[in-house]
PDB file of N, CA and C in Angstrom:
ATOM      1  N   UNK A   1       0.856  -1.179   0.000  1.00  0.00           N
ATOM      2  CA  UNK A   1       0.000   0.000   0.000  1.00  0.00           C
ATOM      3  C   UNK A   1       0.896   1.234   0.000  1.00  0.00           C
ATOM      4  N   UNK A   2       0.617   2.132  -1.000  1.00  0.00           N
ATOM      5  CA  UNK A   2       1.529   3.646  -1.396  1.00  0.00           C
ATOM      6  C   UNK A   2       0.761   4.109  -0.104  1.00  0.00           C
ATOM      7  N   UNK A   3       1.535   5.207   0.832  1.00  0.00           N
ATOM      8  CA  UNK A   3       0.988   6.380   1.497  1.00  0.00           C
ATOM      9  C   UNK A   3       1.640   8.058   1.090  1.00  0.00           C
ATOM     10  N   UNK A   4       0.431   8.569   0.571  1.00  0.00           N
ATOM     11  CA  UNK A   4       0.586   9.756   0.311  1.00  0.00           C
ATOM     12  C   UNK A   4       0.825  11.076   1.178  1.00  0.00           C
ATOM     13  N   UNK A   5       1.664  12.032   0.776  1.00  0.00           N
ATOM     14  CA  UNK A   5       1.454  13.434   2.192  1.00  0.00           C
ATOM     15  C   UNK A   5       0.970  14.395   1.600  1.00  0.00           C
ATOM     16  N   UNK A   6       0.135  14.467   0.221  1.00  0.00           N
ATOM     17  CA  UNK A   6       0.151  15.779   0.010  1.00  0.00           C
ATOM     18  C   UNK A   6      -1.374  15.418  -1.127  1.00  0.00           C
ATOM     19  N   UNK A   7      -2.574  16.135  -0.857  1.00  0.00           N
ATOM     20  CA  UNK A   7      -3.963  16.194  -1.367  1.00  0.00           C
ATOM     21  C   UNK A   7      -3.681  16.181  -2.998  1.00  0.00           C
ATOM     22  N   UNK A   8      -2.614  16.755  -3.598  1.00  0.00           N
ATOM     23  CA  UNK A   8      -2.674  16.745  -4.947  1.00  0.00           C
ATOM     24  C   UNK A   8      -1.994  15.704  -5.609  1.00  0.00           C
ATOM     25  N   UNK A   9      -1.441  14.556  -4.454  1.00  0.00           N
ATOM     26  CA  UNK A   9      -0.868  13.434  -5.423  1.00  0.00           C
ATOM     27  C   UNK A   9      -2.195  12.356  -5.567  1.00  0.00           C
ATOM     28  N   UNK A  10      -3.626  12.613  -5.138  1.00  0.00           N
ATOM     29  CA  UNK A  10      -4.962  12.186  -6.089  1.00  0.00           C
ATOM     30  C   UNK A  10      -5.110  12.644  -6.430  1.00  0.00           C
ATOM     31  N   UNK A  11      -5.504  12.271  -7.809  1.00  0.00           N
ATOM     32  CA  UNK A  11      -6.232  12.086  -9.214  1.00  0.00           C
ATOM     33  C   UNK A  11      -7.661  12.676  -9.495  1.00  0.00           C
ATOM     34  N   UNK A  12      -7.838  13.084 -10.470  1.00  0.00           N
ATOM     35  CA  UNK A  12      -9.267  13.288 -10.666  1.00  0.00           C
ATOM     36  C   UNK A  12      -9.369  12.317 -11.459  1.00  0.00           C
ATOM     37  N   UNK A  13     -10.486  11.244 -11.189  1.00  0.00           N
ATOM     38  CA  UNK A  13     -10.653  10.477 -11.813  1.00  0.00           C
ATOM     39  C   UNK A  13     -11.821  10.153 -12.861  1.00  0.00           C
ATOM     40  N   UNK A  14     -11.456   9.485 -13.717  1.00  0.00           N
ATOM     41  CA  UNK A  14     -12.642   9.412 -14.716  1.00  0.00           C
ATOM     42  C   UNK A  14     -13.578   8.690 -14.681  1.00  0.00           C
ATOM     43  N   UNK A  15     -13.554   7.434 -13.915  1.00  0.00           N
ATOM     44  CA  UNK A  15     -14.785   6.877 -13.371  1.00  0.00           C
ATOM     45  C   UNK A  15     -14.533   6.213 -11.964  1.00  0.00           C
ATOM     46  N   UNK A  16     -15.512   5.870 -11.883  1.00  0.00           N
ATOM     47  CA  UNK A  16     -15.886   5.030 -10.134  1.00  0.00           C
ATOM     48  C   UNK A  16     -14.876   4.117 -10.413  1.00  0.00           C
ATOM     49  N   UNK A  17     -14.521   2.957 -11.055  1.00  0.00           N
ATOM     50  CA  UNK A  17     -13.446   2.188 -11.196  1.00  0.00           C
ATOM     51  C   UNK A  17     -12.265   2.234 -10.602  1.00  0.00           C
ATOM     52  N   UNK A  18     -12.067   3.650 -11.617  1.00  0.00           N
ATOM     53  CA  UNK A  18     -10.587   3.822 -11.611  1.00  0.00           C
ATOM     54  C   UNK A  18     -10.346   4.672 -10.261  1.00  0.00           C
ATOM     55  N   UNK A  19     -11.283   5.206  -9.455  1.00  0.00           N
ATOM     56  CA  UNK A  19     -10.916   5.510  -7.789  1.00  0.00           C
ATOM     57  C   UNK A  19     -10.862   4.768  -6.854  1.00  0.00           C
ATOM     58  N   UNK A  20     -11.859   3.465  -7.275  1.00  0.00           N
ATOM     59  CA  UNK A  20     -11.960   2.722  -6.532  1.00  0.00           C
ATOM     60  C   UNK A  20     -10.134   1.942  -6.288  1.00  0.00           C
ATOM     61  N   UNK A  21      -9.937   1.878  -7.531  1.00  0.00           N
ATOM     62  CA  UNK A  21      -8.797   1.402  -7.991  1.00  0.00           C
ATOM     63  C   UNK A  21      -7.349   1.925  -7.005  1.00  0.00           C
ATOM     64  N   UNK A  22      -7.354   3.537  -7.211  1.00  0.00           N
ATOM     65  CA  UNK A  22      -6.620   4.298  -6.783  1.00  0.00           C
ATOM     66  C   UNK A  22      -6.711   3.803  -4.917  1.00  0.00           C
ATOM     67  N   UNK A  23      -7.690   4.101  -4.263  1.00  0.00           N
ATOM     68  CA  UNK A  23      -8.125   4.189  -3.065  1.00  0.00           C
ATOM     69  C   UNK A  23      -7.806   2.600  -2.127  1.00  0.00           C
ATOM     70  N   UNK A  24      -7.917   1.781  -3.251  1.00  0.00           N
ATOM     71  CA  UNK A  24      -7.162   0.315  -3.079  1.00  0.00           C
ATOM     72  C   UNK A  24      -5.733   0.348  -2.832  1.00  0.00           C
ATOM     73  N   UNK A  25      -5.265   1.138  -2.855  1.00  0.00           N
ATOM     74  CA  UNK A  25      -3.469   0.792  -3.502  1.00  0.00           C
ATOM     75  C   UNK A  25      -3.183   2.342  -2.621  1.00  0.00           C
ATOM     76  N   UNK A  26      -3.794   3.160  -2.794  1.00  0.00           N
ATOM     77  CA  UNK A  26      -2.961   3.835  -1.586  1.00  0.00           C
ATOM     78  C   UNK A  26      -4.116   4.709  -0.251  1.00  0.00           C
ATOM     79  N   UNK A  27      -3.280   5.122   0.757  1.00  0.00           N
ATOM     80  CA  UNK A  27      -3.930   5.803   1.625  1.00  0.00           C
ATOM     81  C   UNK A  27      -3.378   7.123   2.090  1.00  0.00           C
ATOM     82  N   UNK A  28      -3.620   8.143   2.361  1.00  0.00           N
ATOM     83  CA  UNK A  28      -3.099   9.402   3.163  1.00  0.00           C
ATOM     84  C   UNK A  28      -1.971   9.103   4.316  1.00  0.00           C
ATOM     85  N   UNK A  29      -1.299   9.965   4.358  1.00  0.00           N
ATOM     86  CA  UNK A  29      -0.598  10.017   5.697  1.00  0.00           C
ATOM     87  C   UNK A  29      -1.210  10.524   6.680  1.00  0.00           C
ATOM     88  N   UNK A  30      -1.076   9.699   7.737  1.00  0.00           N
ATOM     89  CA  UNK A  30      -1.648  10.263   8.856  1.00  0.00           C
ATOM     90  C   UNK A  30      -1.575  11.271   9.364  1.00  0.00           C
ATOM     91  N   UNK A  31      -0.545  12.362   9.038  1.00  0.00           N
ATOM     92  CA  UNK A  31      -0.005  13.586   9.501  1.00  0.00           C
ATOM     93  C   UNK A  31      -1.210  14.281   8.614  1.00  0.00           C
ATOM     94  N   UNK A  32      -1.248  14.297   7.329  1.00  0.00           N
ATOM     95  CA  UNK A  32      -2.349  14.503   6.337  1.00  0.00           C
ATOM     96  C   UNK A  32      -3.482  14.269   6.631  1.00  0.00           C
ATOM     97  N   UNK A  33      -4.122  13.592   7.011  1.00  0.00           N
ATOM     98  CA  UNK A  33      -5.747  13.428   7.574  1.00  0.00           C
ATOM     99  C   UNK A  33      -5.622  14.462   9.278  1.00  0.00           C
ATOM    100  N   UNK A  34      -4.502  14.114  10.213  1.00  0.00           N
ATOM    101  CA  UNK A  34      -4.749  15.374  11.157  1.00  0.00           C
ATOM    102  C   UNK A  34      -4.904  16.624  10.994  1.00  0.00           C
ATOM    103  N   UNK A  35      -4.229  16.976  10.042  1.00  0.00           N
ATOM    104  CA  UNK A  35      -4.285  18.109   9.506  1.00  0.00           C
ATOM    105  C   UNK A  35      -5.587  18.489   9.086  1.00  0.00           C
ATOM    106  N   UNK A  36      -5.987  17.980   8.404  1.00  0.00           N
ATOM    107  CA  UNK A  36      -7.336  17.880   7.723  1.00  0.00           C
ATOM    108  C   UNK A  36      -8.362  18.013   8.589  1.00  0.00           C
ATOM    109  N   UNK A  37      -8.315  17.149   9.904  1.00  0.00           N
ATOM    110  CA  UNK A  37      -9.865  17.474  10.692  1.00  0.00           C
ATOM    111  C   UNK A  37      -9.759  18.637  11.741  1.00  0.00           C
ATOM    112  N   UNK A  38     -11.012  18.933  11.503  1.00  0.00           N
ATOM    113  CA  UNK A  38     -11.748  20.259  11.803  1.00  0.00           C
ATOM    114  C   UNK A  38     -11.327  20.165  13.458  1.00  0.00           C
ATOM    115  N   UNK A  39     -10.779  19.614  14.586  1.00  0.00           N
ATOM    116  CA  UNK A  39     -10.463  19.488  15.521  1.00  0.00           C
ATOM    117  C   UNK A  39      -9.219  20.158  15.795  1.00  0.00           C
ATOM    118  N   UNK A  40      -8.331  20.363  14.975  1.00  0.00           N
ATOM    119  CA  UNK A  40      -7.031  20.318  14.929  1.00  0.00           C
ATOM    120  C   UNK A  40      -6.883  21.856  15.805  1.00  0.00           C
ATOM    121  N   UNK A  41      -5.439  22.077  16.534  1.00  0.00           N
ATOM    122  CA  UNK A  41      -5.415  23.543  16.861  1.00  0.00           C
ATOM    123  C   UNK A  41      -5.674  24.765  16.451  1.00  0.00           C
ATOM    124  N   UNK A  42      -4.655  24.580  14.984  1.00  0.00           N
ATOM    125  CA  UNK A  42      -5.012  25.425  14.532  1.00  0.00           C
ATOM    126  C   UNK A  42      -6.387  26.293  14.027  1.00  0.00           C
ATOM    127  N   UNK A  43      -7.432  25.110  14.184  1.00  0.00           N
ATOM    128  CA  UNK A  43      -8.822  25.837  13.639  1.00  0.00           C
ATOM    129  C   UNK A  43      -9.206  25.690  14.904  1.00  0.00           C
ATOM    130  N   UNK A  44      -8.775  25.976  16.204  1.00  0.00           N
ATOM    131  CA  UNK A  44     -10.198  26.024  17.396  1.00  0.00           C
ATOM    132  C   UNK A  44     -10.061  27.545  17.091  1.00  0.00           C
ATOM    133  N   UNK A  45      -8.859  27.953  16.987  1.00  0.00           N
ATOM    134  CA  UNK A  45      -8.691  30.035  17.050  1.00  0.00           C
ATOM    135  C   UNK A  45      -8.572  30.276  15.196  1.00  0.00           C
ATOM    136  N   UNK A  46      -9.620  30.701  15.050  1.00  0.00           N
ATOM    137  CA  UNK A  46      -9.417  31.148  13.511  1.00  0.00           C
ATOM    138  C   UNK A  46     -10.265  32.571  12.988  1.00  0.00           C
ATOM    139  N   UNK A  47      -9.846  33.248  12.182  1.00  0.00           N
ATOM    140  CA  UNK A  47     -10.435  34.146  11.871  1.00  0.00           C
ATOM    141  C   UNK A  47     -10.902  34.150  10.401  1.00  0.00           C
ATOM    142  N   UNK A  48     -12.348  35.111  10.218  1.00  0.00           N
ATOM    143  CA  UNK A  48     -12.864  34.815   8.990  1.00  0.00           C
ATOM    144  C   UNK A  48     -12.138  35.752   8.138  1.00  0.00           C
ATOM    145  N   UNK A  49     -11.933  35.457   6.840  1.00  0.00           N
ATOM    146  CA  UNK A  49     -11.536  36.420   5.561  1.00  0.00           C
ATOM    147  C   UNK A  49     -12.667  36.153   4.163  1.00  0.00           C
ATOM    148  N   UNK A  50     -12.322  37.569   3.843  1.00  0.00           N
ATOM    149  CA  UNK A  50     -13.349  37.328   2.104  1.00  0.00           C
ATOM    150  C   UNK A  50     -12.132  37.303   1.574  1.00  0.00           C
ATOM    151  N   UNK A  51     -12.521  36.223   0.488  1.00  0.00           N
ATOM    152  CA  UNK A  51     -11.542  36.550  -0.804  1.00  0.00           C
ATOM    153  C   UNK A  51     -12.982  36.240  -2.085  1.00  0.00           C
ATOM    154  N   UNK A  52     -12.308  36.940  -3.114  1.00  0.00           N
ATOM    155  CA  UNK A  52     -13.158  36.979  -4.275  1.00  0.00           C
ATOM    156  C   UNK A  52     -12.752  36.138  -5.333  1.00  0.00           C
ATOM    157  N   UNK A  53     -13.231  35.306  -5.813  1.00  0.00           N
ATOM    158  CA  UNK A  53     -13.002  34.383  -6.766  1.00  0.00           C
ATOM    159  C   UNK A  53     -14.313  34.270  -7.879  1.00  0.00           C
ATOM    160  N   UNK A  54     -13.606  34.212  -9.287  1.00  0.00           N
ATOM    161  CA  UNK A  54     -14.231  34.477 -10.635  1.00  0.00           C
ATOM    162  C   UNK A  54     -15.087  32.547 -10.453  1.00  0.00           C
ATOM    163  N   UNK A  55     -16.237  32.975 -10.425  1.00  0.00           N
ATOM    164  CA  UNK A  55     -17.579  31.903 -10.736  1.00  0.00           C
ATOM    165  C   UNK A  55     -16.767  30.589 -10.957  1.00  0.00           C
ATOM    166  N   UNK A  56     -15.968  30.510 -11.923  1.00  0.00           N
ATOM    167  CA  UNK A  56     -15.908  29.288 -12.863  1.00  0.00           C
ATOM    168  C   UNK A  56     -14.540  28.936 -12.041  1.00  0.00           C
ATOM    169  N   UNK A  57     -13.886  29.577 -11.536  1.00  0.00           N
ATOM    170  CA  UNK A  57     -12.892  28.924 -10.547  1.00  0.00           C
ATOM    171  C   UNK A  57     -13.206  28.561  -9.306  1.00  0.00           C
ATOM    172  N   UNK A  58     -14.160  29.093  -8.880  1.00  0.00           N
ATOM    173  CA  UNK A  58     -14.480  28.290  -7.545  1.00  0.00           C
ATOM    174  C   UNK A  58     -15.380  27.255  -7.786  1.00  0.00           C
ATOM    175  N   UNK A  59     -15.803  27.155  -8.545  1.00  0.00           N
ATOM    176  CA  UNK A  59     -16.885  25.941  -9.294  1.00  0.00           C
ATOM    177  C   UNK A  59     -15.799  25.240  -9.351  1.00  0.00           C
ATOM    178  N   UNK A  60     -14.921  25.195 -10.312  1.00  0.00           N
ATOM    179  CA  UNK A  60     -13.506  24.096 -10.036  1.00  0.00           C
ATOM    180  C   UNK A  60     -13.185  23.450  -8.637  1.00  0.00           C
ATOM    181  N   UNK A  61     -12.606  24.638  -7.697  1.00  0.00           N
ATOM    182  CA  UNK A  61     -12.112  24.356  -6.718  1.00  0.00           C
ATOM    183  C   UNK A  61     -13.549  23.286  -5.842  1.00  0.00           C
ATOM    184  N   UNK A  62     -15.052  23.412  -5.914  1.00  0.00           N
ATOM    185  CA  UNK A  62     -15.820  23.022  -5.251  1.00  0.00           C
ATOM    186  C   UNK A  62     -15.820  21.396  -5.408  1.00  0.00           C
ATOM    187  N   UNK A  63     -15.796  21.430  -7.335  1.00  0.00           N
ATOM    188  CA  UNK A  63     -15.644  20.148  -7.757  1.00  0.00           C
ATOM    189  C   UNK A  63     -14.609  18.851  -7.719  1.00  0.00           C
ATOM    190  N   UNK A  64     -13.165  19.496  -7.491  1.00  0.00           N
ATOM    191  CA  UNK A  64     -12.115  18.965  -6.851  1.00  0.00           C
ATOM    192  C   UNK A  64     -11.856  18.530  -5.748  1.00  0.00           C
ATOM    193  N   UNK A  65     -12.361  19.448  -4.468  1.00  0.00           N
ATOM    194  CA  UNK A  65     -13.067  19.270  -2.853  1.00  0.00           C
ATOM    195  C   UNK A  65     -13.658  18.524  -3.047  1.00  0.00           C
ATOM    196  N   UNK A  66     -15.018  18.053  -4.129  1.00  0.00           N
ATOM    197  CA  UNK A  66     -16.148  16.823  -4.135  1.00  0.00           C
ATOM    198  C   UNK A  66     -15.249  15.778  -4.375  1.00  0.00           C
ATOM    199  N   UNK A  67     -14.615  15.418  -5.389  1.00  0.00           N
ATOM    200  CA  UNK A  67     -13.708  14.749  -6.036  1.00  0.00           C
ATOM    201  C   UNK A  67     -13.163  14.028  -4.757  1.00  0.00           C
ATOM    202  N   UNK A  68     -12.142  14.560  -3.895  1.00  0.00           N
ATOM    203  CA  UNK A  68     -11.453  14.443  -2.792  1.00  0.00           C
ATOM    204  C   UNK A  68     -12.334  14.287  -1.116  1.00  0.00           C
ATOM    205  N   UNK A  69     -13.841  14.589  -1.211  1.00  0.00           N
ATOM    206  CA  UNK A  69     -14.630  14.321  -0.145  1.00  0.00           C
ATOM    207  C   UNK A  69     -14.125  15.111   1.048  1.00  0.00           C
ATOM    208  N   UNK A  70     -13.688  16.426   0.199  1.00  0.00           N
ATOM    209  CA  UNK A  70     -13.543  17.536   1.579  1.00  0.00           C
ATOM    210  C   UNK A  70     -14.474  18.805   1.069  1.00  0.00           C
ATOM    211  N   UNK A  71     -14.421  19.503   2.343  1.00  0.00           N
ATOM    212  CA  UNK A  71     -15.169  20.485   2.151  1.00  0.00           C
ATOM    213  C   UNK A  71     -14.168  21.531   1.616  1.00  0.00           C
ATOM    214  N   UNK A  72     -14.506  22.441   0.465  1.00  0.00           N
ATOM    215  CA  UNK A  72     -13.753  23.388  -0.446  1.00  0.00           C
ATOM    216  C   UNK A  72     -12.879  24.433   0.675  1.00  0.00           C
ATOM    217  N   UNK A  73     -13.843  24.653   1.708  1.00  0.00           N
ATOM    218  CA  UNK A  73     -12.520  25.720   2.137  1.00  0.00           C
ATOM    219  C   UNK A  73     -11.852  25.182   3.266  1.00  0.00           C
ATOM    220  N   UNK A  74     -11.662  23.822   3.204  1.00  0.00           N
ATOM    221  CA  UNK A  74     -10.655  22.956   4.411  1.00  0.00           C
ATOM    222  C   UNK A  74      -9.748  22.580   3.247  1.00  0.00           C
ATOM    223  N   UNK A  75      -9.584  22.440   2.231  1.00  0.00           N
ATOM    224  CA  UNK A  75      -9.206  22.040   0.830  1.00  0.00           C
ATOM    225  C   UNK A  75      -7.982  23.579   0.537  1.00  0.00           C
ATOM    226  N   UNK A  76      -9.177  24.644   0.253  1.00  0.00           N
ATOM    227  CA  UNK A  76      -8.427  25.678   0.066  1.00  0.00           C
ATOM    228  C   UNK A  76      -7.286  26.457   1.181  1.00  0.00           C
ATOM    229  N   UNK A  77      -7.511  26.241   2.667  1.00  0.00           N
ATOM    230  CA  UNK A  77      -7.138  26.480   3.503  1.00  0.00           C
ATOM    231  C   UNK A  77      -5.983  25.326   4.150  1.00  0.00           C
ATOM    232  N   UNK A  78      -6.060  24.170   3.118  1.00  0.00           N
ATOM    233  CA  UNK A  78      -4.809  23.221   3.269  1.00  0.00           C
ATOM    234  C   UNK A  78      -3.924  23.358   2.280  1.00  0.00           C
ATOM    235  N   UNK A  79      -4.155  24.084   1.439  1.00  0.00           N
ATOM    236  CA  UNK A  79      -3.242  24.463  -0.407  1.00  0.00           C
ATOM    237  C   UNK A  79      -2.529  25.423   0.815  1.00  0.00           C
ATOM    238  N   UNK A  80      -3.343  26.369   0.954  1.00  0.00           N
ATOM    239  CA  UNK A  80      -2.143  27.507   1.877  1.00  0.00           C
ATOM    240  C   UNK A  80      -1.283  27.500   2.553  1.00  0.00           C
ATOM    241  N   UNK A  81      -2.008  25.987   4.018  1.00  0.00           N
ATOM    242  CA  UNK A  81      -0.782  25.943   4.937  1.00  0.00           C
ATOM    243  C   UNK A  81       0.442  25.270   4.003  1.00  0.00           C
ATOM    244  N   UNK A  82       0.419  24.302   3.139  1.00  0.00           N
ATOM    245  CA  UNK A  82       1.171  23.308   2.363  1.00  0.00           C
ATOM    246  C   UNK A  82       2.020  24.302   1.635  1.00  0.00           C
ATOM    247  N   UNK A  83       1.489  25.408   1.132  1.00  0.00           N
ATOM    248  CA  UNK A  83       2.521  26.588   0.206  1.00  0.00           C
ATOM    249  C   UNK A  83       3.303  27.157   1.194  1.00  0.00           C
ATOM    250  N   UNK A  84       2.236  28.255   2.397  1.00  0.00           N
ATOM    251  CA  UNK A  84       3.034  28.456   3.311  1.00  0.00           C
ATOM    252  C   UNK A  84       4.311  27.929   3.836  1.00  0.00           C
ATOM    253  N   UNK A  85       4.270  26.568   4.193  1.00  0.00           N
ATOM    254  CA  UNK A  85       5.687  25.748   4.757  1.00  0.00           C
ATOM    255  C   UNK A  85       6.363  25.502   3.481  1.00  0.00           C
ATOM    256  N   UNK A  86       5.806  25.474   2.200  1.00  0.00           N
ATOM    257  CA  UNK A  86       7.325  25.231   0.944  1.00  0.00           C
ATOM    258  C   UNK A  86       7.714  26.487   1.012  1.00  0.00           C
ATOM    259  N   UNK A  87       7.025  27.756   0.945  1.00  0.00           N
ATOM    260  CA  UNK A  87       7.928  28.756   1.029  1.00  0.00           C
ATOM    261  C   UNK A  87       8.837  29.139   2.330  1.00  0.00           C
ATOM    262  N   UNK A  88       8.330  29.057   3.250  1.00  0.00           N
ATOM    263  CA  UNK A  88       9.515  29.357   4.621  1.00  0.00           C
ATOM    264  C   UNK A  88      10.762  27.862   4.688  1.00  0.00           C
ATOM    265  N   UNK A  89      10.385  27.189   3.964  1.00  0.00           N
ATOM    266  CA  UNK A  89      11.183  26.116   3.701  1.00  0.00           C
ATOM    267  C   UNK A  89      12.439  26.414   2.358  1.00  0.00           C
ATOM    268  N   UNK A  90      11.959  27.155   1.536  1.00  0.00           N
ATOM    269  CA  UNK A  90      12.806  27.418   0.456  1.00  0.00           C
ATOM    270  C   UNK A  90      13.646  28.933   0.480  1.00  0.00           C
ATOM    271  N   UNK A  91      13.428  29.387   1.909  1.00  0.00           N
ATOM    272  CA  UNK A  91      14.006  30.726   2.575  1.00  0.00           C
ATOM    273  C   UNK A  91      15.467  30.550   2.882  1.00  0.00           C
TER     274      UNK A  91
END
């Protein structure tokens, strides 16, 4: 069994098959799913922000979150921390 650390090494897949397929053969890292639930420290203290996004890109981003069985802005708010640490990492 492959274990993955990072939401964008799945696939969008083209049918039920071929996820089923995928989801057989590998699983998340566990550091990766903590991160992920809504329990975690960092989200007991959080603050709200607007950002503005053009229709047809957040329609993307919603459909990719479906794709992946997260909710879009635990999705979008895990792209950040994940950039965040490559950039203070590449400092």
């Amino acid at each position: 069994m492959r274990t993955f650390a990072n939401w964008e090494d799945v696939p969008l897949f083209d049918s039920e098959e071929a996820e089923v397929e995928f989801w057989n053969e590998n699983r998340p890292d566990l550091r990766l799913m903590e991160a992920a639930t809504a329990g975690s420290a960092e989200s007991s203290e959080s603050v709200t922000v607007t950002l503005r996004f053009d229709p047809r890109m957040l329609a993307r981003i919603k459909r990719l979150a479906r794709s992946r069985y997260l909710n879009y802005q635990s999705m979008v708010k895990q792209w950040l921390s994940e950039r965040m640490e490559e950039e203070l990492r590449d400092k």
